[in-house]
N, C-alpha and C. Protein backbone atom coordinates (compact mmCIF):
# COMPACT_ATOMS: atom_id res chain seq x y z
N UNK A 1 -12.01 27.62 3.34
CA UNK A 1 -10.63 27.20 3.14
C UNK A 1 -10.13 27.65 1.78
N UNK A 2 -9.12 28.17 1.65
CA UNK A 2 -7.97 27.94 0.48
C UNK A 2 -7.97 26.97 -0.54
N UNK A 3 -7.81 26.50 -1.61
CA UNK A 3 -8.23 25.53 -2.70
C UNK A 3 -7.09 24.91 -1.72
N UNK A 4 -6.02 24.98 -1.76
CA UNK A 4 -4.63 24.41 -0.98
C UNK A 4 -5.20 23.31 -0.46
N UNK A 5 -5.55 24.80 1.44
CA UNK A 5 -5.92 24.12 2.09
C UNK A 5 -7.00 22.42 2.38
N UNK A 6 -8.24 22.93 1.41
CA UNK A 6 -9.21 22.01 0.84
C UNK A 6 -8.44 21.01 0.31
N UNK A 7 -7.27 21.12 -0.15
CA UNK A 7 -6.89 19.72 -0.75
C UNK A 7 -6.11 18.81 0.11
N UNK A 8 -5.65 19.45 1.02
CA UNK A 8 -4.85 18.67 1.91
C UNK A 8 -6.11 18.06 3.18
N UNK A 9 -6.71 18.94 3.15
CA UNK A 9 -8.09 18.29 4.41
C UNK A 9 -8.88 16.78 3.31
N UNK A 10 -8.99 16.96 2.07
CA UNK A 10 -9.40 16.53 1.45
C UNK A 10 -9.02 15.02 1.45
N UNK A 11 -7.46 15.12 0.93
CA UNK A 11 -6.48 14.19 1.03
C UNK A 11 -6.35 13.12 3.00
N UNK A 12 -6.56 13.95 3.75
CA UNK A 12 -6.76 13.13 5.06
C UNK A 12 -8.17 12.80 5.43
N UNK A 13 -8.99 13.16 4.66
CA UNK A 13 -10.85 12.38 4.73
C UNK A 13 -10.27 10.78 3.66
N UNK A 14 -9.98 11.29 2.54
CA UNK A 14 -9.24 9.74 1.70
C UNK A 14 -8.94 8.57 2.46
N UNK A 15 -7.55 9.40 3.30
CA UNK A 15 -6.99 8.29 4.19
C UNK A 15 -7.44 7.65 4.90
N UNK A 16 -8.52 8.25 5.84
CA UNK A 16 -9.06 8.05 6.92
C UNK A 16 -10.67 6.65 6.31
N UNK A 17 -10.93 6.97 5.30
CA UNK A 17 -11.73 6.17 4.51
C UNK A 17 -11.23 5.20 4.24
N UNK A 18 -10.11 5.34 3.79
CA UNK A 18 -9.45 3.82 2.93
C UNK A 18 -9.00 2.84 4.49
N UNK A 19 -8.68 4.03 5.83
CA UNK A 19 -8.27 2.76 6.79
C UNK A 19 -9.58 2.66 7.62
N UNK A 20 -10.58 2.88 7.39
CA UNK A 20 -11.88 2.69 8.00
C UNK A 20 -13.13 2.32 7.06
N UNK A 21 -12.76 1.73 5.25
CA UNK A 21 -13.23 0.91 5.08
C UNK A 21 -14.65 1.85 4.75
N UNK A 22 -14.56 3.11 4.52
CA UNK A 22 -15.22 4.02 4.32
C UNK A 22 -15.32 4.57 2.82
N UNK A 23 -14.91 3.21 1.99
CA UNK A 23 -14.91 2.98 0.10
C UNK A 23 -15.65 4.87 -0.23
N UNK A 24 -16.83 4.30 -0.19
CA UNK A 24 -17.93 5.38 -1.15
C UNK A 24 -17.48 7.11 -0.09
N UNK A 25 -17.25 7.11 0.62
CA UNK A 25 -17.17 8.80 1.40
C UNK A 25 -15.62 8.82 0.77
N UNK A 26 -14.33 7.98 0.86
CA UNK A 26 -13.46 8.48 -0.09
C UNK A 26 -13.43 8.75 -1.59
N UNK A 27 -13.97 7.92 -2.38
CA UNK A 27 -14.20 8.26 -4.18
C UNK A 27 -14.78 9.44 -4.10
N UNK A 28 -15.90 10.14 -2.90
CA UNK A 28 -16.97 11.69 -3.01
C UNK A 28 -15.54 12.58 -3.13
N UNK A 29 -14.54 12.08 -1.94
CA UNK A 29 -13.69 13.01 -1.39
C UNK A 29 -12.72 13.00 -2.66
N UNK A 30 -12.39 11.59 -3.39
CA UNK A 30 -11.49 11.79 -4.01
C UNK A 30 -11.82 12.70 -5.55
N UNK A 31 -12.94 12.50 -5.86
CA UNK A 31 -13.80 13.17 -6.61
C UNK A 31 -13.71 15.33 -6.56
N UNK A 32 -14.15 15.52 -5.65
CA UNK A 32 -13.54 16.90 -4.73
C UNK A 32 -12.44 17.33 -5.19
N UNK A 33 -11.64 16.27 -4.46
CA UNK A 33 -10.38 16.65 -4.84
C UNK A 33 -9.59 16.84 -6.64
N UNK A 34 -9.97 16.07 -7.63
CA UNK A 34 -9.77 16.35 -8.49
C UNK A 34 -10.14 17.25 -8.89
N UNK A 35 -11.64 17.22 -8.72
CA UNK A 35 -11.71 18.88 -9.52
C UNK A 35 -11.33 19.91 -8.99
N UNK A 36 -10.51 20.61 -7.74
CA UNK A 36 -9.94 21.46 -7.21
C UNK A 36 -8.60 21.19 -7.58
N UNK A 37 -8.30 19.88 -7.86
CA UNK A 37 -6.55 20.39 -9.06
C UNK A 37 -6.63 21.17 -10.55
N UNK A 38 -7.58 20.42 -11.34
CA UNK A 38 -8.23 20.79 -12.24
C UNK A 38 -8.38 21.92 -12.49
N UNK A 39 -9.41 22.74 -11.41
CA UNK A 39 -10.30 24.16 -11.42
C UNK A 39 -9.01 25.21 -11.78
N UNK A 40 -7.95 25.19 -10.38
CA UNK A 40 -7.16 26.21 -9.92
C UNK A 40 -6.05 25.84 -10.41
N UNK A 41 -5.64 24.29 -11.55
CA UNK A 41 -4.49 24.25 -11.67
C UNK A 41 -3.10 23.83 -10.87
N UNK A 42 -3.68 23.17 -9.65
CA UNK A 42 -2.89 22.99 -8.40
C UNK A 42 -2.08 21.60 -8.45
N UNK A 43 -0.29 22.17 -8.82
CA UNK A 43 -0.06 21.44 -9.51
C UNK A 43 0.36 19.96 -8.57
N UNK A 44 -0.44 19.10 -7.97
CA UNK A 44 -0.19 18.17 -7.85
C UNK A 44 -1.38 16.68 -7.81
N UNK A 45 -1.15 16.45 -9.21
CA UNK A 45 -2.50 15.84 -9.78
C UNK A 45 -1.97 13.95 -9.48
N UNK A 46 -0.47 14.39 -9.82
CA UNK A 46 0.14 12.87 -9.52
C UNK A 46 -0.12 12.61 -7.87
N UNK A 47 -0.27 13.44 -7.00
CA UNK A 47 -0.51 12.72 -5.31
C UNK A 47 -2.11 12.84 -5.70
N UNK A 48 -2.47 13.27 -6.31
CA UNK A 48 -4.11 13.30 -6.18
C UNK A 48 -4.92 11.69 -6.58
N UNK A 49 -3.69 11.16 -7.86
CA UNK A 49 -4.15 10.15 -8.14
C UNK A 49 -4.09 8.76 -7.49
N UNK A 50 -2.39 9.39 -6.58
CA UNK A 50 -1.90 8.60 -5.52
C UNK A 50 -2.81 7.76 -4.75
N UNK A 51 -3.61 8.86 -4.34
CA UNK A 51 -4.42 8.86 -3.09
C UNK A 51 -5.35 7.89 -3.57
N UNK A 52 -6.00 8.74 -4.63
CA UNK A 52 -7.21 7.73 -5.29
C UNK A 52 -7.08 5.93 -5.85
N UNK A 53 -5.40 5.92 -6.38
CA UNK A 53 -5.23 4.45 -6.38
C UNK A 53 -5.36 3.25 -4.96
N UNK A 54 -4.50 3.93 -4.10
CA UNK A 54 -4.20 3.47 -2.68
C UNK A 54 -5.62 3.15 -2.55
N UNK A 55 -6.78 4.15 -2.50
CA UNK A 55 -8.07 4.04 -2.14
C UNK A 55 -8.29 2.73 -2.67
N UNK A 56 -8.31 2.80 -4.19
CA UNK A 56 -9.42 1.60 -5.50
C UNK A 56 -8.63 0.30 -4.93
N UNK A 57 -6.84 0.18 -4.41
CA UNK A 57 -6.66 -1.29 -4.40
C UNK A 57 -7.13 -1.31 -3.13
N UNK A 58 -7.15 -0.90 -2.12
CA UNK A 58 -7.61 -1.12 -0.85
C UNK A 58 -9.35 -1.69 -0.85
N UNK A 59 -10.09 -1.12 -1.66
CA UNK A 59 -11.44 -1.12 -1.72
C UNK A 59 -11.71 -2.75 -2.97
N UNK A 60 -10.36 -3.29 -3.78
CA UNK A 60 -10.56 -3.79 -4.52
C UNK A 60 -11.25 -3.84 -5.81
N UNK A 61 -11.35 -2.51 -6.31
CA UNK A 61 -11.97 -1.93 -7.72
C UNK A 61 -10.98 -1.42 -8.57
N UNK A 62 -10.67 -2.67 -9.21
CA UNK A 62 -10.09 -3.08 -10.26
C UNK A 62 -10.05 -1.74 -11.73
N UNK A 63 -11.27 -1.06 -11.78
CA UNK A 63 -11.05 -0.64 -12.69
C UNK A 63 -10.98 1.08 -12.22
N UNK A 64 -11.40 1.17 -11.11
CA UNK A 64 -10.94 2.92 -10.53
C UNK A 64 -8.99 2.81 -10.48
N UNK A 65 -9.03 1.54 -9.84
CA UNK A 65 -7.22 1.64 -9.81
C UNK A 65 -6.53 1.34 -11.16
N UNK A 66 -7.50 1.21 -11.89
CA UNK A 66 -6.51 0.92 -13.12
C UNK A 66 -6.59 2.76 -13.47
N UNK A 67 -7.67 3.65 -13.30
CA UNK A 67 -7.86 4.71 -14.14
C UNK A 67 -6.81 5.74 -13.34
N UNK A 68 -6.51 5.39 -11.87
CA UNK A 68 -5.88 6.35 -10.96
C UNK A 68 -4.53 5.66 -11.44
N UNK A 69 -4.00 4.50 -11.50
CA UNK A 69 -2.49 4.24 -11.89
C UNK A 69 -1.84 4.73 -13.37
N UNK A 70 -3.38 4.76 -14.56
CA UNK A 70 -2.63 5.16 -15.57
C UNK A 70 -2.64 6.93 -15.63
N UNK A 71 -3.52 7.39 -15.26
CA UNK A 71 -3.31 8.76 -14.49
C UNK A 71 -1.77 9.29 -13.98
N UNK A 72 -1.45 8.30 -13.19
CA UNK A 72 0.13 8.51 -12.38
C UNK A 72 1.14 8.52 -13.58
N UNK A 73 0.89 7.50 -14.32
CA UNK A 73 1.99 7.37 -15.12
C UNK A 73 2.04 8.53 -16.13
N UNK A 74 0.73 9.22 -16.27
CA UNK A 74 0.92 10.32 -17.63
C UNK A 74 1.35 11.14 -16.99
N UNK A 75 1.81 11.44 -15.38
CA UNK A 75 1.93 12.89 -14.42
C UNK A 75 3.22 12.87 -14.22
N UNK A 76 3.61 11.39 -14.43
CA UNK A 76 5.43 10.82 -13.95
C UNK A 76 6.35 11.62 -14.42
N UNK A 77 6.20 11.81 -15.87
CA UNK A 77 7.38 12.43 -16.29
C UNK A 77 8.56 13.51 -15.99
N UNK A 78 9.55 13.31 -16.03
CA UNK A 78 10.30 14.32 -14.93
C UNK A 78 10.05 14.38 -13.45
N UNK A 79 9.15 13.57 -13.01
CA UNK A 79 9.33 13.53 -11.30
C UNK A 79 10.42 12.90 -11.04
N UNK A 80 10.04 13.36 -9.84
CA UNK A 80 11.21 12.85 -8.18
C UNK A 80 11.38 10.97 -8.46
N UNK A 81 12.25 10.64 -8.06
CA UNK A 81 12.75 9.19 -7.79
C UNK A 81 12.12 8.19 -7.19
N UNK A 82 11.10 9.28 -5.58
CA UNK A 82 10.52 8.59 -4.69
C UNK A 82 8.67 8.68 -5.65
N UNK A 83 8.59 9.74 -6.30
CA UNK A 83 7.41 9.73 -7.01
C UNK A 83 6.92 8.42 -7.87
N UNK A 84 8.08 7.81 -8.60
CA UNK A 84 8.52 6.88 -9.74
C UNK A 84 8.31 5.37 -8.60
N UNK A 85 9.09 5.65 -7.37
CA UNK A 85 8.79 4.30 -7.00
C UNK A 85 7.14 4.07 -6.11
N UNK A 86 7.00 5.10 -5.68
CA UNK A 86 5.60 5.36 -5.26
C UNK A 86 4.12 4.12 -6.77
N UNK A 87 5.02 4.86 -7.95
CA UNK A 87 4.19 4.51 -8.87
C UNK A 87 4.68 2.64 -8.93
N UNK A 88 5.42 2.23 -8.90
CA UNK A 88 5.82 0.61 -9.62
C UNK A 88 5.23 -0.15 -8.42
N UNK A 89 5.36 0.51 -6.81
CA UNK A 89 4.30 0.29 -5.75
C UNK A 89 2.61 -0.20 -6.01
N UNK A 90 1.80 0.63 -6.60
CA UNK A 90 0.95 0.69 -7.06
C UNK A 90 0.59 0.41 -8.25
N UNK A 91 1.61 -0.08 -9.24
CA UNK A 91 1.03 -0.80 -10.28
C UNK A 91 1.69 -2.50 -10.01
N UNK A 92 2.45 -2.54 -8.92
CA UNK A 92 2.31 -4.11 -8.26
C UNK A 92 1.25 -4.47 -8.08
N UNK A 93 0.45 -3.70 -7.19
CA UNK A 93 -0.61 -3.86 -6.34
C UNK A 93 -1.63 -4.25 -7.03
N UNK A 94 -1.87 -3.32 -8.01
CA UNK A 94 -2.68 -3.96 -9.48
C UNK A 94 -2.75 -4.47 -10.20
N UNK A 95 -1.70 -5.37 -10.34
CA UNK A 95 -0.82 -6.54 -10.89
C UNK A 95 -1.33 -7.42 -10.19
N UNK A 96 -1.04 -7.42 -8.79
CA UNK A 96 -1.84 -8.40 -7.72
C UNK A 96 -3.36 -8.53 -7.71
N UNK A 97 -4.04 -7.38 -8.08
CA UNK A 97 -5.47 -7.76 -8.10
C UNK A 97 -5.75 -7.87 -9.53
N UNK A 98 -5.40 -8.19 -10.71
CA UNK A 98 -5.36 -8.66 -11.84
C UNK A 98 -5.14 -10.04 -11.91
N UNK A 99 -4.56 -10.91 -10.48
CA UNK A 99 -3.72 -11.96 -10.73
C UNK A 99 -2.71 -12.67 -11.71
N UNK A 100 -2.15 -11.19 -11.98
CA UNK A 100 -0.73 -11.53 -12.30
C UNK A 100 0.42 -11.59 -11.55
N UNK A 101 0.47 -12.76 -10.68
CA UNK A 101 1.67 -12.85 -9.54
C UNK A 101 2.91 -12.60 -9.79
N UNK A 102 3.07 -12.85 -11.36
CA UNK A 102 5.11 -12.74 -11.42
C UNK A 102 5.25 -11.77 -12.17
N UNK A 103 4.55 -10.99 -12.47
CA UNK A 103 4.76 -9.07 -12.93
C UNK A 103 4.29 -8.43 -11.62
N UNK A 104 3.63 -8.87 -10.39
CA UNK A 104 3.52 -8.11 -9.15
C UNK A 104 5.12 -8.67 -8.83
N UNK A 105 5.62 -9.70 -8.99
CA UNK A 105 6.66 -10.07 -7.73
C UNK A 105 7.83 -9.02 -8.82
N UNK A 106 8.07 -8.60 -9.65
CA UNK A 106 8.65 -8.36 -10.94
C UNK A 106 8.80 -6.47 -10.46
N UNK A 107 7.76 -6.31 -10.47
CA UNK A 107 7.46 -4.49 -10.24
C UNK A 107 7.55 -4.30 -8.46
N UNK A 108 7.10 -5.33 -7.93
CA UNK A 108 7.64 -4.49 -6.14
C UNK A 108 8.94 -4.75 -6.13
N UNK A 109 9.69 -5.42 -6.56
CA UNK A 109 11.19 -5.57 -6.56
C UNK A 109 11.88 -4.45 -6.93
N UNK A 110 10.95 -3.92 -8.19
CA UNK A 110 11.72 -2.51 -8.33
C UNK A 110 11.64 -1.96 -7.67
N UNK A 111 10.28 -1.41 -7.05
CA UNK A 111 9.98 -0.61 -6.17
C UNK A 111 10.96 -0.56 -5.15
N UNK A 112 10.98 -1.83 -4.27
CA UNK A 112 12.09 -2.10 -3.42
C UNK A 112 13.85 -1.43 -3.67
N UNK A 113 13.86 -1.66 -5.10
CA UNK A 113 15.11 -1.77 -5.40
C UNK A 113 15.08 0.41 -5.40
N UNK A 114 14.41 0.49 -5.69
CA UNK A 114 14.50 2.35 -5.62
C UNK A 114 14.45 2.69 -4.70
N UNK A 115 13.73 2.37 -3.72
CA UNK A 115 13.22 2.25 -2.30
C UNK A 115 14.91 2.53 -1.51
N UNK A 116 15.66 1.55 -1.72
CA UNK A 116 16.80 1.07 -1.07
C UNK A 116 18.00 2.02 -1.75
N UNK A 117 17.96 2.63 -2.83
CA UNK A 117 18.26 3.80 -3.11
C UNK A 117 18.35 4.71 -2.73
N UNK A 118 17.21 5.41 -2.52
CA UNK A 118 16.56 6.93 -2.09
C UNK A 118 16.32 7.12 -0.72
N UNK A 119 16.35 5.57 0.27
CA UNK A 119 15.91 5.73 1.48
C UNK A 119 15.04 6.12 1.74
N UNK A 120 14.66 5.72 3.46
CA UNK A 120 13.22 6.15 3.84
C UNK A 120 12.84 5.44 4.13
N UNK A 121 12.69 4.95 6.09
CA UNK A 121 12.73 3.62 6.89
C UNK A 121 11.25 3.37 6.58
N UNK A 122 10.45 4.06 6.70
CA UNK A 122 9.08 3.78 6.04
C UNK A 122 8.86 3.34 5.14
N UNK A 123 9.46 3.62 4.10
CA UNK A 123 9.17 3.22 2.28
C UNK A 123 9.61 2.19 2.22
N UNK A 124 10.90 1.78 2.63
CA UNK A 124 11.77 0.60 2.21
C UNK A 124 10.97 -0.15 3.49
N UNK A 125 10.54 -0.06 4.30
CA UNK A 125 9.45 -1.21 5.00
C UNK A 125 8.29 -1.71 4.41
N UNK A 126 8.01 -1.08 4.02
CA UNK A 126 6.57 -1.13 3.04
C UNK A 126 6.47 -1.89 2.26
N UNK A 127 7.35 -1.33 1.28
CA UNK A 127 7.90 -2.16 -0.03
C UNK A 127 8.68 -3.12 0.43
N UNK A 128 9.05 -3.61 0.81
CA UNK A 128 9.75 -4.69 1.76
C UNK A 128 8.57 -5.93 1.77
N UNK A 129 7.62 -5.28 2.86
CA UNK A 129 6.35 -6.31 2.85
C UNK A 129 5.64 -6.53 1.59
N UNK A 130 5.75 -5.08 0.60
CA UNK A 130 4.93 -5.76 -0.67
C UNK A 130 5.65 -6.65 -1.35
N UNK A 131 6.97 -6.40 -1.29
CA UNK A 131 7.78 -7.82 -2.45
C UNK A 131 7.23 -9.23 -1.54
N UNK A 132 7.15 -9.14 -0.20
CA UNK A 132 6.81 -10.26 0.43
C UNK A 132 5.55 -11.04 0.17
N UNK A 133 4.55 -9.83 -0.36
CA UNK A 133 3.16 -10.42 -0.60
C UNK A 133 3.42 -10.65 -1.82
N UNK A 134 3.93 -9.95 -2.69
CA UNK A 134 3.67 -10.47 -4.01
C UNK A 134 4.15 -11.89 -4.18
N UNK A 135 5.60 -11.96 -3.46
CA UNK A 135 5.96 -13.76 -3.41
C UNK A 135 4.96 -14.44 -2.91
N UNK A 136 4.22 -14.28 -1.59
CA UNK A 136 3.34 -14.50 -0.85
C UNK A 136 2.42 -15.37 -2.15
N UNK A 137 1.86 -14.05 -2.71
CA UNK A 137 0.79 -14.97 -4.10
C UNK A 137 1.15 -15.48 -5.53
N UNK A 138 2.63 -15.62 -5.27
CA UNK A 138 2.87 -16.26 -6.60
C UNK A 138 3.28 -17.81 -6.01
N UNK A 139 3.35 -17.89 -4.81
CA UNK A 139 3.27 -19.32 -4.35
C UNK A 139 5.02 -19.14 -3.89
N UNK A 140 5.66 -18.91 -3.55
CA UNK A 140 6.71 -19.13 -2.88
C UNK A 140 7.09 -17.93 -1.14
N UNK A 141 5.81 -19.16 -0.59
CA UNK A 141 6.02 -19.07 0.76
C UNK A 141 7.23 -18.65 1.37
N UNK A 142 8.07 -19.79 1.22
CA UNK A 142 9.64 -19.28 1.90
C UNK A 142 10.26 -17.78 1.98
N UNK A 143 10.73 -17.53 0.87
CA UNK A 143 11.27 -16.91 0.36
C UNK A 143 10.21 -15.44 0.85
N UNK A 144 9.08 -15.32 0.67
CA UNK A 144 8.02 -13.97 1.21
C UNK A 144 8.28 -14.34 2.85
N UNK A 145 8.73 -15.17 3.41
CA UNK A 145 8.61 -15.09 5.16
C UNK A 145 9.52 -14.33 5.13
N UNK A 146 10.63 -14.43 4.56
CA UNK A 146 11.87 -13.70 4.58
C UNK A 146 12.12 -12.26 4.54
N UNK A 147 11.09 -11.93 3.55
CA UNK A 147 11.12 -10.45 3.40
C UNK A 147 9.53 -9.73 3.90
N UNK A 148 8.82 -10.52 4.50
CA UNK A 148 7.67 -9.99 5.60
C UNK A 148 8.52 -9.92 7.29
N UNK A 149 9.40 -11.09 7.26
CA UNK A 149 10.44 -10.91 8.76
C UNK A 149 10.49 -9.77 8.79
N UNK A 150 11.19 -9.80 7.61
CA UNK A 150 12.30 -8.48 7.46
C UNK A 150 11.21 -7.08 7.67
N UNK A 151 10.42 -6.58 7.00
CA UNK A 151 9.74 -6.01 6.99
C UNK A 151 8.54 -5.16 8.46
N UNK A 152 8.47 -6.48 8.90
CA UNK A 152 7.85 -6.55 10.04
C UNK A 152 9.09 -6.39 11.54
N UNK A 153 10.45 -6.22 11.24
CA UNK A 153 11.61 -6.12 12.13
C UNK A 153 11.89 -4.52 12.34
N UNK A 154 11.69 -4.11 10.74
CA UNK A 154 11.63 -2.61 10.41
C UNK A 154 10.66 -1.39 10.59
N UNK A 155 9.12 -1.94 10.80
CA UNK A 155 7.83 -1.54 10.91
C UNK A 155 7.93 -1.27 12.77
N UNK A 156 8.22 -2.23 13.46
CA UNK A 156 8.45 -2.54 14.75
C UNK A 156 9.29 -0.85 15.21
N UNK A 157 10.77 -1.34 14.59
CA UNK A 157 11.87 -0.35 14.98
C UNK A 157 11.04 0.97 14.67
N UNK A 158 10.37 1.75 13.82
CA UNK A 158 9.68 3.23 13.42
C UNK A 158 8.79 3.45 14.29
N UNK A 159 8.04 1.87 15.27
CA UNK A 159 7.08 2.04 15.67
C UNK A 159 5.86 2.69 14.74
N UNK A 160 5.48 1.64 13.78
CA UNK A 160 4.55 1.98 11.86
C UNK A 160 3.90 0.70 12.90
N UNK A 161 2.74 1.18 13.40
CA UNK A 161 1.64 -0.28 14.06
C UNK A 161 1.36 -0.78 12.89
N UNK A 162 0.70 -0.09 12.05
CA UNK A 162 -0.59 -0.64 11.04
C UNK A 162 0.34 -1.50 10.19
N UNK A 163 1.77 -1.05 9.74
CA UNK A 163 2.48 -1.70 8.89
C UNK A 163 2.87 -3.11 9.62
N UNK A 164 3.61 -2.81 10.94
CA UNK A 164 3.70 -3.72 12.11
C UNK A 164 2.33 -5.28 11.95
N UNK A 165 1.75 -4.81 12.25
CA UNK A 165 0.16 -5.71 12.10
C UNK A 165 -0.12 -6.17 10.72
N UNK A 166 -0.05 -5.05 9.71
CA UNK A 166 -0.14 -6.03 8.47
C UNK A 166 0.95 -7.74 8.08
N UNK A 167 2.25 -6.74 8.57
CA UNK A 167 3.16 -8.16 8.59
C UNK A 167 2.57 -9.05 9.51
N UNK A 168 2.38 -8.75 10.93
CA UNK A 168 2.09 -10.12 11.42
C UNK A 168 1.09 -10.78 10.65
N UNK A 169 0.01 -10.09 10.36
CA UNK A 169 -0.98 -11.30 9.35
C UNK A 169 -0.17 -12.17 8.28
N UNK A 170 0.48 -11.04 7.51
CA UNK A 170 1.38 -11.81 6.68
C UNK A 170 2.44 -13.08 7.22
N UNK A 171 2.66 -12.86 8.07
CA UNK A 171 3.96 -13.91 8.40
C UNK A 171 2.94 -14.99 8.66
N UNK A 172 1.76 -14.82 9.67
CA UNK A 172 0.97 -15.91 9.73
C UNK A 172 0.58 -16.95 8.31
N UNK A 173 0.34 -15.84 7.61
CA UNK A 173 -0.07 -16.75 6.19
C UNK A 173 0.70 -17.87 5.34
N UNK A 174 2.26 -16.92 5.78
CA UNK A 174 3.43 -17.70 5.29
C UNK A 174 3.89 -18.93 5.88
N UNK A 175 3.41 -18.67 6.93
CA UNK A 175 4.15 -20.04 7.85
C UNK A 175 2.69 -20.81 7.72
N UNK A 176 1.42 -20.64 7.22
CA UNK A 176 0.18 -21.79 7.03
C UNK A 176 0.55 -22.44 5.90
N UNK A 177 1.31 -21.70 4.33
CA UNK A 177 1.52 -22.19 3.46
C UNK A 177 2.83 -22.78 3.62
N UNK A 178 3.47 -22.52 4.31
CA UNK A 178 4.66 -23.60 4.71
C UNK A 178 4.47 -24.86 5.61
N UNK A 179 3.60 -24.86 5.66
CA UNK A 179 2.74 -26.25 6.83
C UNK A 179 3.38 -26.30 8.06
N UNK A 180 3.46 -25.15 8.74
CA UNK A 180 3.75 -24.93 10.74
C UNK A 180 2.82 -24.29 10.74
N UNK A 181 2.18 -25.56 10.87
CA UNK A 181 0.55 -24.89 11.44
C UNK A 181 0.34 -24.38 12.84
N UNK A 182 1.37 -24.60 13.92
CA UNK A 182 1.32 -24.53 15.30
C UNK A 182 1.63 -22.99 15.10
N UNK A 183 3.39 -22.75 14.60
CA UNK A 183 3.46 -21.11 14.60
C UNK A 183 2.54 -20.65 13.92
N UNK A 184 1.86 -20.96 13.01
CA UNK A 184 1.35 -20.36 11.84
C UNK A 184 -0.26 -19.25 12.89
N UNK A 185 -0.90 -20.47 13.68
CA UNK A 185 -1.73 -20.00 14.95
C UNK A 185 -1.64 -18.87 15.76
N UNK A 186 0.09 -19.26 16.60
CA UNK A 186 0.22 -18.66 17.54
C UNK A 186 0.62 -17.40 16.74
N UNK A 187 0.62 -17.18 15.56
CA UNK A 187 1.13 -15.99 14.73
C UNK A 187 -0.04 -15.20 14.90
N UNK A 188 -1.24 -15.58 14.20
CA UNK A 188 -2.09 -14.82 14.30
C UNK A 188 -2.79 -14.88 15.23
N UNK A 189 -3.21 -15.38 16.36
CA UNK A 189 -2.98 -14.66 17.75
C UNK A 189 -2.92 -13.87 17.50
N UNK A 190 -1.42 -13.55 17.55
CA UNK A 190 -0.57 -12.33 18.42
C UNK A 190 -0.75 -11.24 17.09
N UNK A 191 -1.77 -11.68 16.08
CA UNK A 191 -1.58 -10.62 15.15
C UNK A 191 -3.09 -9.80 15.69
N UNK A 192 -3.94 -10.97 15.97
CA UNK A 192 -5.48 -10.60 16.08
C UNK A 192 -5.61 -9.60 17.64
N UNK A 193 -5.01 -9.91 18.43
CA UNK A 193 -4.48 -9.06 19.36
C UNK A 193 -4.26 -7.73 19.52
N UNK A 194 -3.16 -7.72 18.54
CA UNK A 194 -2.36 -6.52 18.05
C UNK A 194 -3.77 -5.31 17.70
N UNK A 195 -4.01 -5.93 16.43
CA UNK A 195 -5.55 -5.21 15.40
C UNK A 195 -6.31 -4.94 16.61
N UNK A 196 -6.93 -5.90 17.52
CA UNK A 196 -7.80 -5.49 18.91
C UNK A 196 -7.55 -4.54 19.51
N UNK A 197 -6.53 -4.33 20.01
CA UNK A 197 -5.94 -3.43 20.96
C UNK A 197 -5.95 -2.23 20.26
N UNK A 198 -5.41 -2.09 19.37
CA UNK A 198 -5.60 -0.48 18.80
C UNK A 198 -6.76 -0.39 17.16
N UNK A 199 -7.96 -1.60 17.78
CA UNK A 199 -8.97 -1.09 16.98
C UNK A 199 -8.82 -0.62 15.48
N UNK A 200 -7.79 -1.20 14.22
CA UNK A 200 -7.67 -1.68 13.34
C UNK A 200 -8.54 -2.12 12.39
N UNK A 201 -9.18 -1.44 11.61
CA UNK A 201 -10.09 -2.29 10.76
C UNK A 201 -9.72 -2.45 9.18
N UNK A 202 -8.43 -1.85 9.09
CA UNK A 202 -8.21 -2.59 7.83
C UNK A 202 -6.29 -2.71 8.03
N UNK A 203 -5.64 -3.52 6.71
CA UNK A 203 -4.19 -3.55 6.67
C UNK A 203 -3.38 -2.26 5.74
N UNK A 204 -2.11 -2.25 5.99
CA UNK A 204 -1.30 -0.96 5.62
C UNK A 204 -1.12 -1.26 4.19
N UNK A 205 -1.39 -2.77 3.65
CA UNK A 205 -0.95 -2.50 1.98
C UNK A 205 -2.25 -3.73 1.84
């Protein structure tokens, strides 16, 4: 293959790891992949790191996602709009596994708020559900059902399963910490279902 090519095959072994829970074969891959930006100069080191953050919060390693987010931010400069919110995405996320709940609920808002800007029924779903989780763990239940609804209304319409399914877990959670424990059940049901049927082994954020 082409250094190119290699990086884009590279980049879908990542993905395929991070949603199959396949930690250690993505860091080899994500590993690969850096040094083929590196080697040849191939200038896109900010999706390289992308990839590799998405990986570390998914896998929960706190300190690979801290090295892939501050990575992003030294690559930011002069990027694209959707690049910039890509990044406040991912340093929520690490905000969230830092347990800092009200600088995660603080930074997906932006995200959101660029999101809703620039468009992009995908992005603004996404980020949609992350402002929802970040409320989610700063303790205001309500208010995250609202924007996991929402989120999970939008995921549906693209037909985005994995995003689809992450909300339903989420809404389940929201309505346990809101004490409807009956919906809160029949929620995840219909979430555990969902994940069954199309064999799911991990969530979209």
């Amino acid at each position: 293959l082409l250094p190119g090519e290699e990086l884009v095959w590279l980049d879908t072994v990542i993905t395929h790891a991070r949603y199959t829970m396949q930690y250690q074969r993505g860091r080899e891959a994500m590993d690969t992949a850096l040094q083929l930006v590196r080697r040849y100069g191939i200038p896109c080191e900010y999706t390289a790191h992308a990839y590799g953050a998405s990986l570390a919060l998914a896998a929960h390693d706190q300190p690979m996602a801290q090295r892939h987010v501050d990575a992003m931010r030294t690559a930011l400069d002069g990027s694209t709009q959707a690049d910039q919110t890509h990044y406040w995405h991912f340093l929520a996320g690490l905000a969230l596994l830092q347990g800092d709940t009200l600088r995660a609920v603080d930074l997906a808002r932006t995200a959101l708020d660029n999101s809703d800007e620039i468009g992009g029924l995908y992005r603004i779903a996404n980020h949609t559900l992350s402002l929802g989780q970040a409320l989610l763990c700063s303790g205001d239940a309500a208010a995250a059902l609202g924007y996991v609804e929402k989120a999970l209304d939008a995921a549906r319409r693209i037909e985005a399963a994995l995003l689809a399914f992450t909300a339903m877990l989420m809404r389940a959670a929201c309505l346990l910490r809101l004490h409807r424990s009956n919906e809160a059940s029949q929620a995840l049901k219909l979430a555990w279902r969902e994940g069954a049927k199309r064999d799911f082994r991990s969530t979209a954020v």
